[in-house]
Protein backbone atom coordinates (compact mmCIF):
# COMPACT_ATOMS: atom_id res chain seq x y z
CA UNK A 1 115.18 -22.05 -12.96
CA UNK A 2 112.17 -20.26 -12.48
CA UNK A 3 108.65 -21.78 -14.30
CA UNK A 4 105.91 -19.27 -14.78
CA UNK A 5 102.17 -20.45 -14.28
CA UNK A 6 101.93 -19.42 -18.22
CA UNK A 7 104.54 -21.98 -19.63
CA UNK A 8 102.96 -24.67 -16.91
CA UNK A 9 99.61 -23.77 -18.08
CA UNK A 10 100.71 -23.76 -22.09
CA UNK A 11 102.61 -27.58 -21.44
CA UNK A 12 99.42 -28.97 -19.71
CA UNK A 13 97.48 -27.64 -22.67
CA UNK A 14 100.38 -29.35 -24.99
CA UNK A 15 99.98 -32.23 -23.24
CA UNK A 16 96.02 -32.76 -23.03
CA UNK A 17 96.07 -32.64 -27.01
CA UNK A 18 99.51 -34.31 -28.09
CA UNK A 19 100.63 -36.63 -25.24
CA UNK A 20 101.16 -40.13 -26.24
CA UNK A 21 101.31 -43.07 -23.10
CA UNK A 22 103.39 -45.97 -23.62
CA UNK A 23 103.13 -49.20 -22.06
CA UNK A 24 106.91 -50.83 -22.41
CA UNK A 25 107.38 -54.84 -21.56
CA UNK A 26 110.41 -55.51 -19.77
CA UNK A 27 113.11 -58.14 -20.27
CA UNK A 28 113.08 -58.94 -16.69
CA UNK A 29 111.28 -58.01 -13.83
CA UNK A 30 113.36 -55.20 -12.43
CA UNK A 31 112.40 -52.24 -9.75
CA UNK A 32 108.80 -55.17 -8.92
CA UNK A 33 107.39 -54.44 -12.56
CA UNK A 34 107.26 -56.00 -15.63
CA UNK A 35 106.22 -52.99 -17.56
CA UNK A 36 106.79 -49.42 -17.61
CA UNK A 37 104.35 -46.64 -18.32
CA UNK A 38 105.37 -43.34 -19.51
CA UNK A 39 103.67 -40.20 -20.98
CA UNK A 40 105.55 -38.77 -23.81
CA UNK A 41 104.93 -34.90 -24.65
CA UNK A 42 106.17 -33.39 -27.74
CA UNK A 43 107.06 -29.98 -27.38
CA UNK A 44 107.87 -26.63 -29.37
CA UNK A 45 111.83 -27.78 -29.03
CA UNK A 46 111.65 -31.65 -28.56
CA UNK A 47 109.76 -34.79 -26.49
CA UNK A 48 109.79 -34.84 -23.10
CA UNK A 49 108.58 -37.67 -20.57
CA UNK A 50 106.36 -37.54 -17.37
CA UNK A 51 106.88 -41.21 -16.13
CA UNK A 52 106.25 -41.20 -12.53
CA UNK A 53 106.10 -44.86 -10.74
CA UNK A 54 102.39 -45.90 -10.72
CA UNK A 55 102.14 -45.93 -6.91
CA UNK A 56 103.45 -42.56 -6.10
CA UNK A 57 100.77 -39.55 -5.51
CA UNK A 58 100.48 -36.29 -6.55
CA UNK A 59 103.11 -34.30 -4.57
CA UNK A 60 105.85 -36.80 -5.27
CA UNK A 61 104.72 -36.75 -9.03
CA UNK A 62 104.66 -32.89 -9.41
CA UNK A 63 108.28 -33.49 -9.07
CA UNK A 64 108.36 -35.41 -12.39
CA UNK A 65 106.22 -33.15 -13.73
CA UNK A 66 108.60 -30.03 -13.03
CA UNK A 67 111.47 -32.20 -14.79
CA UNK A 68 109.46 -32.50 -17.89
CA UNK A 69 108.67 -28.76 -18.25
CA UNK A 70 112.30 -27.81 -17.61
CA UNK A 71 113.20 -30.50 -20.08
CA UNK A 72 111.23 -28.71 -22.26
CA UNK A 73 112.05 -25.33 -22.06
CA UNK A 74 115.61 -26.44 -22.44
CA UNK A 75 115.13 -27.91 -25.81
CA UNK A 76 113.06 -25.03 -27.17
CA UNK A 77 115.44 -22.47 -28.94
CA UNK A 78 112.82 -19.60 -28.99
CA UNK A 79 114.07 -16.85 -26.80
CA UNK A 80 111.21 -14.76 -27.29
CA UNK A 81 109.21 -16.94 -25.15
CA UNK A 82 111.13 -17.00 -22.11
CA UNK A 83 110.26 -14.13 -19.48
CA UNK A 84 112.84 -11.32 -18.96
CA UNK A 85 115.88 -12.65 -17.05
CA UNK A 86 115.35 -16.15 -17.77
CA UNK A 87 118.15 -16.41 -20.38
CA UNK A 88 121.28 -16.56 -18.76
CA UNK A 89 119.67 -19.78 -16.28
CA UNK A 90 118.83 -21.26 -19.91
CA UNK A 91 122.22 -20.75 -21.39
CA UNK A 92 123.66 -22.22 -18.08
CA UNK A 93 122.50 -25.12 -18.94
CA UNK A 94 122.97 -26.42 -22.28
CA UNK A 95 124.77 -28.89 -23.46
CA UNK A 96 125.90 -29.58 -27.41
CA UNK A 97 124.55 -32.98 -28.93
CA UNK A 98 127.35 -35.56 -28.89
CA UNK A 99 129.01 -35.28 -25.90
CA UNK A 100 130.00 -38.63 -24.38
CA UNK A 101 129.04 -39.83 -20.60
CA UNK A 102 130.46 -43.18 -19.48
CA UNK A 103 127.96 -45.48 -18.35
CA UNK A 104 127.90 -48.53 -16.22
CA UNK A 105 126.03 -51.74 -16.99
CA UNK A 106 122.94 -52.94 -15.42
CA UNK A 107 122.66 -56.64 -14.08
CA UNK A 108 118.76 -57.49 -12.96
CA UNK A 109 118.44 -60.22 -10.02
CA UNK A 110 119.23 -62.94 -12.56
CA UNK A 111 119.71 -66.64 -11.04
CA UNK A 112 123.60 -67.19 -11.90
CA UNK A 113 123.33 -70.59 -10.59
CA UNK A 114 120.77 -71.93 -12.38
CA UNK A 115 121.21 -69.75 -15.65
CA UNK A 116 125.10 -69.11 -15.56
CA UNK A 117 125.11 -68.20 -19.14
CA UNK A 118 122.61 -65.14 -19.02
CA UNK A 119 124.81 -63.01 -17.71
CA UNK A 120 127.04 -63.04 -20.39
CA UNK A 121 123.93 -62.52 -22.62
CA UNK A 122 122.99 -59.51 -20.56
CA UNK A 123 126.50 -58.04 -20.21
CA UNK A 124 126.75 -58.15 -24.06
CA UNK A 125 124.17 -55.00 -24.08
CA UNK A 126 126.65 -53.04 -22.84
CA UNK A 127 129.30 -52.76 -25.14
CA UNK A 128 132.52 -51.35 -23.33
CA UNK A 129 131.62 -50.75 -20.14
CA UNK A 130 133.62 -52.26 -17.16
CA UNK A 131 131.58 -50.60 -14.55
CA UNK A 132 128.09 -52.75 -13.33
CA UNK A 133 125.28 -52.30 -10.93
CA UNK A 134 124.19 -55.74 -9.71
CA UNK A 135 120.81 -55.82 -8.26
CA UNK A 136 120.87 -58.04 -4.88
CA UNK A 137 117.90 -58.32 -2.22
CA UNK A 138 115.00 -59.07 -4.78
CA UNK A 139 112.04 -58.72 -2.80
CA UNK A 140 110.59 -62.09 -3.91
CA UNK A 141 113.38 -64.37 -3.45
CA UNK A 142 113.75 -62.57 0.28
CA UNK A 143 110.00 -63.02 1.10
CA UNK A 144 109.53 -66.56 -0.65
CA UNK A 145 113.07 -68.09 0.31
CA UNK A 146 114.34 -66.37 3.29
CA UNK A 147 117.59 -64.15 3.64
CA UNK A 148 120.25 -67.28 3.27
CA UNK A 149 118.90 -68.32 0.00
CA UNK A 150 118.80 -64.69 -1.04
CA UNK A 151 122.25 -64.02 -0.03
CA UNK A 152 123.83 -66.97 -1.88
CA UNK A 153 121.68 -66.13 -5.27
CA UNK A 154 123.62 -62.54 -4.70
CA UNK A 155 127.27 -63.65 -4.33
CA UNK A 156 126.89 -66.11 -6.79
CA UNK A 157 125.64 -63.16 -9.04
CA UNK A 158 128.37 -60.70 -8.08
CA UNK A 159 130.60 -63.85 -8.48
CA UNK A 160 129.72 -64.56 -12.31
CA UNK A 161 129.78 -61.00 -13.37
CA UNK A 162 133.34 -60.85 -12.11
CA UNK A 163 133.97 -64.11 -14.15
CA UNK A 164 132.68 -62.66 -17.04
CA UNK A 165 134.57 -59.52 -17.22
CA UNK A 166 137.67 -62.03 -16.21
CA UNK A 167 136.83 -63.56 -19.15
CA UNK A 168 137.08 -60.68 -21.15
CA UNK A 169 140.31 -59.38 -19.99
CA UNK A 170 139.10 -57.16 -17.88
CA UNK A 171 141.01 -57.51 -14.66
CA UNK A 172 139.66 -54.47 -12.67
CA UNK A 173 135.70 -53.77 -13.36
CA UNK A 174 134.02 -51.52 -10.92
CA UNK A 175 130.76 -53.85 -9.16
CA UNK A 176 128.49 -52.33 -7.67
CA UNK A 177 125.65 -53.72 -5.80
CA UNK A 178 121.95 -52.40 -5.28
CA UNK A 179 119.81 -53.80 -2.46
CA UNK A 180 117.15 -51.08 -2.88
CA UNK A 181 116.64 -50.83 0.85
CA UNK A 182 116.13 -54.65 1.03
CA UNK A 183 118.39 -55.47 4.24
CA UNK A 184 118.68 -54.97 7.83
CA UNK A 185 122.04 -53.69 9.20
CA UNK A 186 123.25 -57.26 10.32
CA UNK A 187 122.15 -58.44 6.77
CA UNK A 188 123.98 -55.93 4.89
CA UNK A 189 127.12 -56.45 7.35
CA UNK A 190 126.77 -60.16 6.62
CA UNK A 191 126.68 -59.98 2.17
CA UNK A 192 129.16 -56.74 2.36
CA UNK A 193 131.82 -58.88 4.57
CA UNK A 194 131.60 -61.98 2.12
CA UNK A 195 131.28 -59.70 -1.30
CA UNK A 196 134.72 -58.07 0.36
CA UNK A 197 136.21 -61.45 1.10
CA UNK A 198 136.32 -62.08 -2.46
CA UNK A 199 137.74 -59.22 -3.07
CA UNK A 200 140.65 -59.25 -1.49
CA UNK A 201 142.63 -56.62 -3.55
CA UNK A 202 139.49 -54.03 -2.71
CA UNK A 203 139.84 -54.07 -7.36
CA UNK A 204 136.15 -54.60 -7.91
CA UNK A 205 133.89 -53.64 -5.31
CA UNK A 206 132.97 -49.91 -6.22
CA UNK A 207 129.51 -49.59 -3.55
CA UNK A 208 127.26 -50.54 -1.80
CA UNK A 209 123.69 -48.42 -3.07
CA UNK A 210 121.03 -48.22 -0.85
CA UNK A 211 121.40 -51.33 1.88
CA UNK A 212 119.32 -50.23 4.02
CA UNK A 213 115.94 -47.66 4.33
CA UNK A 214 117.24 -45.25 6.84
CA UNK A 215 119.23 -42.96 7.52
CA UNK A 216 120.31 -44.08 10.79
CA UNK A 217 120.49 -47.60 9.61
CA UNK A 218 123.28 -46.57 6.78
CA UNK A 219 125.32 -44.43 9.53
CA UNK A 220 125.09 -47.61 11.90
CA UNK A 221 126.14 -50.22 9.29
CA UNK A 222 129.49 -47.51 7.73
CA UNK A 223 130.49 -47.30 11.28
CA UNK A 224 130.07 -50.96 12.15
CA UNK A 225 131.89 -51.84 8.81
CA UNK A 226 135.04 -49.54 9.92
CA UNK A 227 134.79 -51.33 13.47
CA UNK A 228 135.07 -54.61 11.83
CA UNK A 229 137.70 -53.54 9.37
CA UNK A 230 135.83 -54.41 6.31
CA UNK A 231 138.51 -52.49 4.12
CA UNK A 232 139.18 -54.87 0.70
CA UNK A 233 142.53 -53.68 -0.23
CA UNK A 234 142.65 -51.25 2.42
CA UNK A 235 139.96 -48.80 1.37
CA UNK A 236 136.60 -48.85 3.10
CA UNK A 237 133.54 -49.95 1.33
CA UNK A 238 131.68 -47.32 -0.15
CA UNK A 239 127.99 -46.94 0.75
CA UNK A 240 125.45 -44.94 -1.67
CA UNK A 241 122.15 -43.55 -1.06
CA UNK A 242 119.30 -43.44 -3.63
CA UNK A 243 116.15 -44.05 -2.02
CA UNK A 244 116.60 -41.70 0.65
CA UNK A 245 118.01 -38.95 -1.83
CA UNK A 246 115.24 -39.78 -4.38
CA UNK A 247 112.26 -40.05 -2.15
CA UNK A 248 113.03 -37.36 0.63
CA UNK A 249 111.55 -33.95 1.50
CA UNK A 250 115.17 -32.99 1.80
CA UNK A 251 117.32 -34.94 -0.45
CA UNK A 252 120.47 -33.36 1.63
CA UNK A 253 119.62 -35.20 5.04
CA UNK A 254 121.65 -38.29 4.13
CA UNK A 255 124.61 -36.18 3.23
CA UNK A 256 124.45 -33.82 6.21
CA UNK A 257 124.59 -36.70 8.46
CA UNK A 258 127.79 -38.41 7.04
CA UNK A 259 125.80 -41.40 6.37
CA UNK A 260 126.90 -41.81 2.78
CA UNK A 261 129.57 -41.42 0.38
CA UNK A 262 127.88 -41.53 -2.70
CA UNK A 263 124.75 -39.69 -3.62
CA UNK A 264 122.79 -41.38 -6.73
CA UNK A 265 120.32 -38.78 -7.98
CA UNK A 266 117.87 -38.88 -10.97
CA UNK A 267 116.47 -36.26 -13.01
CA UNK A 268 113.16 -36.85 -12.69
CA UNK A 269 112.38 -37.50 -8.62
CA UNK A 270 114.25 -34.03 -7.79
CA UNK A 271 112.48 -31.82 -10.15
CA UNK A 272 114.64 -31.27 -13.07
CA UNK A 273 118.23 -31.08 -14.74
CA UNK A 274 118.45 -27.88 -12.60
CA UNK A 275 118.01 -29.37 -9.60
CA UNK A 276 120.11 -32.11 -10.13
CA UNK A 277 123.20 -29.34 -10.88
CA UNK A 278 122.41 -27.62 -7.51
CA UNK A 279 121.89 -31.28 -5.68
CA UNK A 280 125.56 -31.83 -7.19
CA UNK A 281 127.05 -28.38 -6.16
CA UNK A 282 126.25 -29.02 -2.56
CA UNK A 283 126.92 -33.13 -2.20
CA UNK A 284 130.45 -31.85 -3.65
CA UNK A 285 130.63 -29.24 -0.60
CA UNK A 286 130.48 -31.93 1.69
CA UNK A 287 133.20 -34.40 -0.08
CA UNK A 288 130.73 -37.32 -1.20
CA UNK A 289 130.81 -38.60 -5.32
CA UNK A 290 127.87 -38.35 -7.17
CA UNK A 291 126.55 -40.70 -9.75
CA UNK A 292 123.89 -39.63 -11.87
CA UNK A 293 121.25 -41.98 -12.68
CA UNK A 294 117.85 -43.24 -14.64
CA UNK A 295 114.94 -43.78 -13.20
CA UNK A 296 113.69 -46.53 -15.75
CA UNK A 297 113.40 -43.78 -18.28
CA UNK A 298 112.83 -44.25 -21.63
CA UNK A 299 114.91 -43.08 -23.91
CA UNK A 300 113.66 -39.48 -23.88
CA UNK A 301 113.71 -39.20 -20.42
CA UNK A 302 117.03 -40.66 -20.62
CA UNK A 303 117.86 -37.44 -22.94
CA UNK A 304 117.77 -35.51 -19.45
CA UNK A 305 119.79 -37.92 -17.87
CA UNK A 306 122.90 -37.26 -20.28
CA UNK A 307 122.11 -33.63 -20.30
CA UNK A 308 122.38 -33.41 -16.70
CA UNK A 309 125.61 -35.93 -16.13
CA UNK A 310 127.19 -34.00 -18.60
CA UNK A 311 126.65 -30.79 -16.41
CA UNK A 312 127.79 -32.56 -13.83
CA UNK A 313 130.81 -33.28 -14.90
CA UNK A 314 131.65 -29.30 -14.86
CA UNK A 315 130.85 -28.88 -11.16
CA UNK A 316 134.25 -29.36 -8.89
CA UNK A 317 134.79 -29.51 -5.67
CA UNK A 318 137.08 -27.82 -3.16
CA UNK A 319 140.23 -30.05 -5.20
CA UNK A 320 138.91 -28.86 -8.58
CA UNK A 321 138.05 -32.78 -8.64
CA UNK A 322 134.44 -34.04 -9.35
CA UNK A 323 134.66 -35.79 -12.85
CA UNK A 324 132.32 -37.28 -15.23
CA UNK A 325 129.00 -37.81 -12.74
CA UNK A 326 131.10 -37.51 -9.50
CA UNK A 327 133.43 -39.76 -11.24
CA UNK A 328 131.38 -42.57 -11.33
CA UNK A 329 129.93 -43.75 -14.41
CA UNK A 330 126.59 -42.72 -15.24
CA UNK A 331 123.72 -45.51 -14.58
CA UNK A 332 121.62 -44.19 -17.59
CA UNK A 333 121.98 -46.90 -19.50
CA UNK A 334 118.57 -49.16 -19.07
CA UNK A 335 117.15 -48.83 -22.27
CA UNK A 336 117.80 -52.27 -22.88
CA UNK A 337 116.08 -53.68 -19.70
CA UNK A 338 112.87 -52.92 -22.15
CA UNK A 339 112.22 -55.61 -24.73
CA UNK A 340 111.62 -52.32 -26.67
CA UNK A 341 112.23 -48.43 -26.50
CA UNK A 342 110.99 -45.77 -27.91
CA UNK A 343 113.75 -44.47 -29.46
CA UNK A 344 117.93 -45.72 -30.51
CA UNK A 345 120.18 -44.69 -27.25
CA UNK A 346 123.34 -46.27 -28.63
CA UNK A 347 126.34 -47.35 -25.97
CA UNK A 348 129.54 -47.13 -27.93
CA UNK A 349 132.84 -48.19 -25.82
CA UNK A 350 130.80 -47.86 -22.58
CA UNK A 351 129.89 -44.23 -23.25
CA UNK A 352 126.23 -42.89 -24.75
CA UNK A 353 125.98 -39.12 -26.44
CA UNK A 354 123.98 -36.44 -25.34
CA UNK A 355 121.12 -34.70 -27.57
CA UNK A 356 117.32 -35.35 -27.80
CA UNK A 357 115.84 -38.36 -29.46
CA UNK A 358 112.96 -38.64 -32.07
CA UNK A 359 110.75 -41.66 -30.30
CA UNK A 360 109.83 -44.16 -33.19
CA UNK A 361 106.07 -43.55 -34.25
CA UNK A 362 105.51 -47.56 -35.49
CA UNK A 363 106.82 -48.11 -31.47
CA UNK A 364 104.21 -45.63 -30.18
CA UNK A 365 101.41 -47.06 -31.83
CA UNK A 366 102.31 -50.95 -31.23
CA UNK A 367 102.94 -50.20 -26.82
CA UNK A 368 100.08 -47.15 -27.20
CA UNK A 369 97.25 -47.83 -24.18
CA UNK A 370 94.34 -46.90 -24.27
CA UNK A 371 92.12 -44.23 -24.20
CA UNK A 372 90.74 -44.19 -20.82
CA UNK A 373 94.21 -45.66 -19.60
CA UNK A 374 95.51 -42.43 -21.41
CA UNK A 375 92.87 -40.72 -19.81
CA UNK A 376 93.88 -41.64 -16.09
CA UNK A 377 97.42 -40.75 -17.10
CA UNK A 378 96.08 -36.99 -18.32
CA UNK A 379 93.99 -37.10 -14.68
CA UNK A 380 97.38 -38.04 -13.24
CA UNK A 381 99.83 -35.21 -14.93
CA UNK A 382 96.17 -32.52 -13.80
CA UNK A 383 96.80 -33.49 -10.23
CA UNK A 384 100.67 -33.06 -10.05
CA UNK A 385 100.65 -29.35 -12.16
CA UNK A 386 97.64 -28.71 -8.85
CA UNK A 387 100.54 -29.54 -6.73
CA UNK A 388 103.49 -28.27 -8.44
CA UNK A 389 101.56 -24.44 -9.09
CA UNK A 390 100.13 -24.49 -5.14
């Protein structure tokens, strides 16, 4: 999907006058941050969201940026305004309000063995899903307390969420575990061998996202779990890539090399729902799932996430198989990791509907920052469009 310099130009103007930047408090500390900054734009057709991570600079940003103009030429109904050609690539993709994505569940790097009880209270966000992402390797526990005391705080984490769901009659959730690039090879070896010794029956343990930074590191720890045989129930342990999907130049490398067999991807770091379509076209080519993902979006940004997981769900592979996200549940639901959002994302028997959201005004004015953080924010959005039109 092509964007002209015009409709860039016409959103930055949009932006400059309308935009409003949020500051949200998080439950937890999840992702290193306890609060999350977004810029919310509302557009001709809907709100959008520009929300890159504070630390990243303007080329990485311009790729948020892109999202949030495609987001919002999607939304706008106005044919007129589109440039010759462009409405067959905008009919493409459109999807009706109230179709339903499965999710999965989000557990943050709670301590299970000192608070056994708040992962219950956590889980109960969530109602109906039975697939989780467990954050492991938090940074701070692995600096402050060294890798032993990190790896026990894990299990014991994985452990109690598979209680939980035990508890609930649920005798074959899907776990899986996110060490955002927090382990060495032998580390990762050493949590994924005792994870799959508790899972004998291979039920439970869906992947392994992100173990390690690099792309040679994930090839060297698949192939050293097949030499080992870490197989629970017979099927090898999946191993997903995020970091090196959602932070490359080329967000194929991991693929190409057969170092993964799951991509996560997320609207916002490739560019755009579009992106994330053709991303999901070519990770099917090569026979590796797809799930898609937020990026701690709020709940407008999230509105891209459902669009795009439903689109997903149409792309097949050379079996005619890909399912809903790749089939893995979708990991878009994290509105609840904010003490508030800025707008209702319900999750009805672990599934959320697609269709844009209206972002509560009293919720924009209580988080609102101010002016000259706004300001930096406008500053911010500036540089990426420099990089985004270059």
């Amino acid at each position: 999907m092509n964007i002209t310099q015009q409709q860039l130009d016409q959103f930055l103007r949009h932006a400059r006058e309308h935009a409003h930047v949020v500051a949200l408090p998080m439950r937890t500390r999840f992702r290193g941050i306890d609060t999350r900054e977004a810029m919310l734009v509302p557009t001709p057709g809907g709100w959008v969201e520009f929300a890159p991570f504070l630390e990243y600079g303007p080329a990485e940003s311009s790729r948020w940026l892109r999202s949030g103009v495609v987001h919002s030429l999607l939304l706008d109904d106005d044919a007129t305004a589109r440039p010759q050609g462009a409405n067959a690539d905008h009919a493409a993709l459109q999807v009706p309000a109230g179709v339903g994505v499965s999710v999965n569940a989000t557990m943050p790097a709670v301590d299970a063995q000192a608070n056994p009880q708040q992962v219950g209270e956590l889980m109960a966000r969530y109602p109906g899903c039975t697939t989780v992402k467990v954050k492991v390797a938090e940074p701070a526990v692995l600096r402050e307390q060294g890798f032993e005391a990190s790896m026990a705080q894990d299990v014991a984490r994985v452990r109690a969420v598979r209680a939980w769901f035990a508890e609930q009659g649920v005798d074959r959730p899907r776990i899986r575990v996110d060490a955002n690039a927090g382990w060495s090879v032998d580390q990762a070896l050493a949590v994924i061998t005792q994870l799959a010794a508790e899972d004998v029956a291979g039920e439970c343990l869906d992947y392994v996202e992100q173990p390690c930074a690099t792309v040679a590191e994930l090839a060297e720890l698949r192939q050293r779990l097949a030499d080992e045989g870490i197989a629970p129930g017979g099927s090898p342990v999946r191993i997903a890539a995020d970091e090196l999907i959602r932070k490359a130049s080329d967000p194929l490398a991991v693929v190409e090399a057969g170092a993964c067999d799951v991509a996560v991807v997320k609207v916002a770091p490739l560019g755009g729902i579009d992106q994330v379509v053709k991303v999901a076209r070519q990770v099917a080519a090569h026979g590796v799932s797809l799930t898609l993902s937020s990026a701690l979006d709020t709940a407008v940004g999230i509105g891209a996430g459902l669009q795009a997981a439903a689109l997903v769900a149409q792309v097949g592979n050379d079996a005619g198989v890909f399912g809903q996200a790749g089939p893995n549940a979708a990991g878009l639901a994290t509105g609840s990791l904010f003490t508030a959002d800025v707008g209702a994302r319900e999750i009805a028997d672990g599934a959320m509907l697609t269709g844009a959201t209206q972002p509560d005004p009293e919720v924009l004015e209580r988080y609102a920052v101010d002016a000259e953080r706004r300001q930096w924010w406008v500053r911010r959005m500036e540089a990426a469009a420099a990089e985004l039109g270059s």
